[in-house]
C-alpha atoms as a PDB file:
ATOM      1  CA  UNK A   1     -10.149   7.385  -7.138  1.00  0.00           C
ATOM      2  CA  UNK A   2      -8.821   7.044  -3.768  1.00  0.00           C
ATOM      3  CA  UNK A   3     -12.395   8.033  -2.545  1.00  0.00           C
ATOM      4  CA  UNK A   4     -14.047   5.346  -4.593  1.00  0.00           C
ATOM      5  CA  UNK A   5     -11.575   2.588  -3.292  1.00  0.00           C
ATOM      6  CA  UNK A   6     -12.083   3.817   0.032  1.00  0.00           C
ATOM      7  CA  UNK A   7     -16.057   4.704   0.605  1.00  0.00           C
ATOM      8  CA  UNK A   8     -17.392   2.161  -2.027  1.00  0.00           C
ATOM      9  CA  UNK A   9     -15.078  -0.883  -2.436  1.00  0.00           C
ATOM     10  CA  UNK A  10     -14.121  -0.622   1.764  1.00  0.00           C
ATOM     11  CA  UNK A  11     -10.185  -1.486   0.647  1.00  0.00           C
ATOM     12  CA  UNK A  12      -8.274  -1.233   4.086  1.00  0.00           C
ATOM     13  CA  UNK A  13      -4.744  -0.319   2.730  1.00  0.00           C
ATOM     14  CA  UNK A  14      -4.375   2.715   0.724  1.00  0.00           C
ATOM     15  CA  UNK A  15      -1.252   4.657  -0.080  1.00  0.00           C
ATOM     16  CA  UNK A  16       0.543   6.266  -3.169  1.00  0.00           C
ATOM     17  CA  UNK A  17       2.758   5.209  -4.993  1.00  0.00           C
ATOM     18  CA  UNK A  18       4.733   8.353  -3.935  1.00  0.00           C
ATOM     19  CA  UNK A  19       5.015   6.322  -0.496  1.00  0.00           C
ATOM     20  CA  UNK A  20       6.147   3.145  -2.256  1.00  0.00           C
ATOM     21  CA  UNK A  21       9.096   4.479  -4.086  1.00  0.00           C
ATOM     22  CA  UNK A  22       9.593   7.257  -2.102  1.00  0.00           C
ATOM     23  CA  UNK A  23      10.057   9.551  -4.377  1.00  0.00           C
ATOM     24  CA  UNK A  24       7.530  12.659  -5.620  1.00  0.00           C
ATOM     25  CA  UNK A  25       4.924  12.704  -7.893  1.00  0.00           C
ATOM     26  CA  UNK A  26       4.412   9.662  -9.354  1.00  0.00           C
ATOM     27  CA  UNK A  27       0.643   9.944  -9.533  1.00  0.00           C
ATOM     28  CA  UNK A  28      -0.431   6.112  -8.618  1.00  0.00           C
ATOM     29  CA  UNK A  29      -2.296   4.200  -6.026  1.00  0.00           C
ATOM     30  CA  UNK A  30      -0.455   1.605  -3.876  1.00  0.00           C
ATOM     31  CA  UNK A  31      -3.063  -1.312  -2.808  1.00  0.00           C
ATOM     32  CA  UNK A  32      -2.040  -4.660  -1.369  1.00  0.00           C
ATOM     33  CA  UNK A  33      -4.020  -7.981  -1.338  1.00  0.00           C
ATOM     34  CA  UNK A  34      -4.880  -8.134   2.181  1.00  0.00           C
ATOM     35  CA  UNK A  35      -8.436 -10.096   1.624  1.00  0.00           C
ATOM     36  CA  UNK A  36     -10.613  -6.840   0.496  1.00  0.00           C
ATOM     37  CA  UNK A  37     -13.431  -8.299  -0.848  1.00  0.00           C
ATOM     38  CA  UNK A  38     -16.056  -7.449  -4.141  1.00  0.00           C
ATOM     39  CA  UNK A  39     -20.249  -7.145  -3.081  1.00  0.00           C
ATOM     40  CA  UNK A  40     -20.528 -11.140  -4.317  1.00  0.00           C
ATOM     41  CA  UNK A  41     -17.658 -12.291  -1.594  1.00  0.00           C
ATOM     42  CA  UNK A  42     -14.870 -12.667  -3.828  1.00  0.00           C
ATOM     43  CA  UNK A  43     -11.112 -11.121  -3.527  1.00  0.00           C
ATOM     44  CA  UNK A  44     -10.806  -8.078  -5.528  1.00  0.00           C
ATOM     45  CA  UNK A  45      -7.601  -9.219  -5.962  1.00  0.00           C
ATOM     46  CA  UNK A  46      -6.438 -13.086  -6.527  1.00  0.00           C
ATOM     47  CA  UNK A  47      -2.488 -13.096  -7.791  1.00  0.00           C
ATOM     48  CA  UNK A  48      -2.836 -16.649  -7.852  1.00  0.00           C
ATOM     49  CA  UNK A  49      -6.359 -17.181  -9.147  1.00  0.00           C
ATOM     50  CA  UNK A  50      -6.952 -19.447 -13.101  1.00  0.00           C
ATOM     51  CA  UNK A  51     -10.512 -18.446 -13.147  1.00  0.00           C
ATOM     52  CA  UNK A  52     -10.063 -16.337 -16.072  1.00  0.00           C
ATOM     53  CA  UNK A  53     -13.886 -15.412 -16.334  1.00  0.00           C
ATOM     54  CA  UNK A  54     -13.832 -14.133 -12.582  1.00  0.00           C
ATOM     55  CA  UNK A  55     -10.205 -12.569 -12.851  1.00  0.00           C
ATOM     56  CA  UNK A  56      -8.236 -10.684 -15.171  1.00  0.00           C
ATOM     57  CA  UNK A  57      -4.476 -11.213 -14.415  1.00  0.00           C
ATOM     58  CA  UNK A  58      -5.618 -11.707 -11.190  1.00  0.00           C
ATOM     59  CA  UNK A  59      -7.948  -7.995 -10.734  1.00  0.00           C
ATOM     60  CA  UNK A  60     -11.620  -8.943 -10.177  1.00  0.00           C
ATOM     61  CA  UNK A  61     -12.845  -8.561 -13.718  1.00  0.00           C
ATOM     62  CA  UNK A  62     -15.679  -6.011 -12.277  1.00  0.00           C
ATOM     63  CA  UNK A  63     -13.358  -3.735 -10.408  1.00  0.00           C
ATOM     64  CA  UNK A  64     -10.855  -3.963 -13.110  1.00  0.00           C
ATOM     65  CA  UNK A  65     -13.868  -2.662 -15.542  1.00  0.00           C
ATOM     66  CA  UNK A  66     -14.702  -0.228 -13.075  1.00  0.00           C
ATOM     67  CA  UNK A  67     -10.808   0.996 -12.995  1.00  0.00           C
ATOM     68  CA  UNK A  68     -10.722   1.053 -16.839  1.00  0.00           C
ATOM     69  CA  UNK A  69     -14.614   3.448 -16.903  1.00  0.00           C
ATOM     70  CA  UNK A  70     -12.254   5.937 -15.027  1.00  0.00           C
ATOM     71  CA  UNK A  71      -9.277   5.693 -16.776  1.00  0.00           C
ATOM     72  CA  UNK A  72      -7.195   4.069 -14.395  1.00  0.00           C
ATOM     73  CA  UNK A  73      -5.517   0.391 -14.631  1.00  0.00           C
ATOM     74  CA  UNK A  74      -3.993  -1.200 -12.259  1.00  0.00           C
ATOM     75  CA  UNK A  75      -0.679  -3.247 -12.582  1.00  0.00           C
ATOM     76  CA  UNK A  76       1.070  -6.590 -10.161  1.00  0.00           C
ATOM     77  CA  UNK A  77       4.314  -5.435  -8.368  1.00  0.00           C
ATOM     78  CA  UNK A  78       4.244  -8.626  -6.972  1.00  0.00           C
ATOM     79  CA  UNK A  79       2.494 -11.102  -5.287  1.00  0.00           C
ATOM     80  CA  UNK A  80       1.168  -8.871  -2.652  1.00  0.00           C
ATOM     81  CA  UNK A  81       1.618  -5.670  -3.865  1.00  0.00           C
ATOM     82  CA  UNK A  82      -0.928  -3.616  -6.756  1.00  0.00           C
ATOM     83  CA  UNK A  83      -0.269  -0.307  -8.051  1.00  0.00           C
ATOM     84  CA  UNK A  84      -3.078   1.780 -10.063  1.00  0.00           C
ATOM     85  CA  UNK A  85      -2.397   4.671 -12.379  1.00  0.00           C
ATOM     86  CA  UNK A  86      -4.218   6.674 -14.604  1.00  0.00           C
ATOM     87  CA  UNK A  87      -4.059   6.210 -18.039  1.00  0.00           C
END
């Protein structure tokens, strides 16, 4: 997954969760909403966003359907701050 987020989607901050809570083997993806953007322009991410066609609590509905074809899903820790894990 990491590979997709980085080669196809060109997100520029990428750690895991590991990182995050500092502690082993937690098995997630740690992504923040730094302005990463989908093919049409958009955010990928939009915390903030009530375009509920576009987003789904706040995950480009796209990406987030492209998450949930590889069994991942990705949840808020806050504002700034999106963790993915596998279902």
């Amino acid at each position: 997954m990491m590979d997709i987020l980085r080669n196809k989607y060109k997100i520029s901050f990428i750690r895991t969760t590991d990182d995050f809570y500092d502690r082993p083997n937690d098995g997630g993806i740690w992504l923040s909403e730094n302005g990463d953007t989908m093919p049409d322009g958009r955010p990928i991410f939009n915390y903030y966003s009530e375009n509920y066609k576009l987003y789904d609590i706040g995950v480009h509905v796209k990406f987030q359907k492209m998450l949930e074809d590889n069994g991942w899903w990705a949840e808020w820790y806050d504002a700034g701050t999106i963790m993915l894990y596998q279902d």
